[in-house]
Protein backbone atom coordinates (compact mmCIF):
# COMPACT_ATOMS: atom_id res chain seq x y z
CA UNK A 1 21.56 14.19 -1.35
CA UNK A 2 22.19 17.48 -3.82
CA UNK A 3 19.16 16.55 -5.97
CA UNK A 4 15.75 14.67 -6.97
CA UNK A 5 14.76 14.61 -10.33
CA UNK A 6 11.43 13.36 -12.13
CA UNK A 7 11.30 12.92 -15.68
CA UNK A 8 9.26 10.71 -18.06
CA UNK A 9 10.66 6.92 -18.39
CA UNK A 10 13.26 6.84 -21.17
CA UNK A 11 16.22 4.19 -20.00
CA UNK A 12 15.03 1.85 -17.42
CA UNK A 13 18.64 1.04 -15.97
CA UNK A 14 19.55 4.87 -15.27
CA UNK A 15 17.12 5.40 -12.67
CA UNK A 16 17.12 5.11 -8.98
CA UNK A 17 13.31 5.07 -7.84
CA UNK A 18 9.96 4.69 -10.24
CA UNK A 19 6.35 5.88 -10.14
CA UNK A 20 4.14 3.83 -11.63
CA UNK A 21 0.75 4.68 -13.38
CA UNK A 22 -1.36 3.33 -10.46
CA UNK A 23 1.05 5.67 -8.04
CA UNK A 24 3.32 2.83 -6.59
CA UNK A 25 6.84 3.88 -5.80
CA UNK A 26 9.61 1.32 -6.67
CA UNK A 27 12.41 1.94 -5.39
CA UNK A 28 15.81 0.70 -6.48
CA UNK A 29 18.05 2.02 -3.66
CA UNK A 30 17.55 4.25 -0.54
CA UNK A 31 16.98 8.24 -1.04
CA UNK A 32 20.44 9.09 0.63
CA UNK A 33 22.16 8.92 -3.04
CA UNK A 34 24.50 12.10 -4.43
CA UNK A 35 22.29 12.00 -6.99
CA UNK A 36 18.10 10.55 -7.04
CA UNK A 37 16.69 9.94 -10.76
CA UNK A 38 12.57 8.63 -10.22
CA UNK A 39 11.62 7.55 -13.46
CA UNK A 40 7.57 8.48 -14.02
CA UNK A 41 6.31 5.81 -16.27
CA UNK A 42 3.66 7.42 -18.05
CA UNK A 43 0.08 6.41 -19.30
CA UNK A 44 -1.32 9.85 -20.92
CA UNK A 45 0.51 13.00 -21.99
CA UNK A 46 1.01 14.08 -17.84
CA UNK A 47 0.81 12.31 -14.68
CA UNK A 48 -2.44 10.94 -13.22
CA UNK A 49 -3.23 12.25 -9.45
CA UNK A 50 -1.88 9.29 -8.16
CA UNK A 51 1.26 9.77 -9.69
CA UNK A 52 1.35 13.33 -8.72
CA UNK A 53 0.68 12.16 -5.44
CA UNK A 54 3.64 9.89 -5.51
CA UNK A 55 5.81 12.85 -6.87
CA UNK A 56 4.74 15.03 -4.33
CA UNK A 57 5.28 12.65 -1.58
CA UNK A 58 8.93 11.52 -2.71
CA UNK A 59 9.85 15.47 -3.05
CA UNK A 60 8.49 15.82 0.70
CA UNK A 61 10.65 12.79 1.89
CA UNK A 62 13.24 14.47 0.01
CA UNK A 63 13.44 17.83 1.38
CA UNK A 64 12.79 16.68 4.75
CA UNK A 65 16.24 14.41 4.58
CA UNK A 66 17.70 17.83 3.50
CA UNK A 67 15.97 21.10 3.14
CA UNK A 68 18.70 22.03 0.46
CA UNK A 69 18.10 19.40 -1.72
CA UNK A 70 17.13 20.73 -5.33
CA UNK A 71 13.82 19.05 -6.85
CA UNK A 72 13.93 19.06 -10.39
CA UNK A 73 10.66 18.28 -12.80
CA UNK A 74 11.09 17.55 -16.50
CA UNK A 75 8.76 17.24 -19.09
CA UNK A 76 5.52 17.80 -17.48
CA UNK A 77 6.23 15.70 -14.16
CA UNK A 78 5.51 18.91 -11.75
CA UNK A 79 2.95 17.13 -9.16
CA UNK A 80 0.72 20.94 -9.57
CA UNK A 81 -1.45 21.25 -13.02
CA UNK A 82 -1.56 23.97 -14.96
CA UNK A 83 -5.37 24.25 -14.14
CA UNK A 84 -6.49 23.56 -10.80
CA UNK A 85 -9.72 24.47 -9.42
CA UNK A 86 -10.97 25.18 -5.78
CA UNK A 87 -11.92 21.59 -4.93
CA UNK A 88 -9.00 19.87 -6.81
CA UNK A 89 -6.76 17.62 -4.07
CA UNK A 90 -3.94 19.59 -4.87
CA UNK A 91 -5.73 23.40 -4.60
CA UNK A 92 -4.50 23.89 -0.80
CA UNK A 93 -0.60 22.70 -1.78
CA UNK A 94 -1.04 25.45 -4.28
CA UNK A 95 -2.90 28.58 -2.48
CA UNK A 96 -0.88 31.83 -0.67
């Protein structure tokens, strides 16, 4: 695999893998693709936490496959918000 990218759902039939709003990941084919497109199908102007759990879990399997792999987040798919505070479930992905 050279690369995983997330982006908001556009065209349903160019994507390999989706997240749903509830988190579920449907997937279309395997992860071992040139090439992975996961479509986010989105509820709200970002992902919910589930989602972002889901994102962060599929980037995970992804890199683990292949620690070169390039992850790629469009429009406001990253699985880290802007603003996240000490207790947030995503605070110790995010300290140094």
């Amino acid at each position: 695999m050279q690369s995983i990218t997330f982006e908001r759902v556009s065209n349903h039939a160019t994507y390999t893998h989706f997240i749903e709003m509830n988190g579920d990941i449907i997937a279309l084919t395997n992860l071992e693709k040139r090439q992975t497109r996961v479509g986010v199908v989105f509820g709200e102007e970002f992902p919910n936490d589930y989602q972002r759990l889901a994102i962060a879990h599929l980037a995970n399997v992804a890199t683990s496959l292949d620690p070169t792999v390039e992850l790629v987040f469009k429009e406001g798919t990253s699985p880290f918000p802007g603003n996240i505070t000490t207790k947030h479930p995503f605070a110790d992905l995010c300290s140094t």
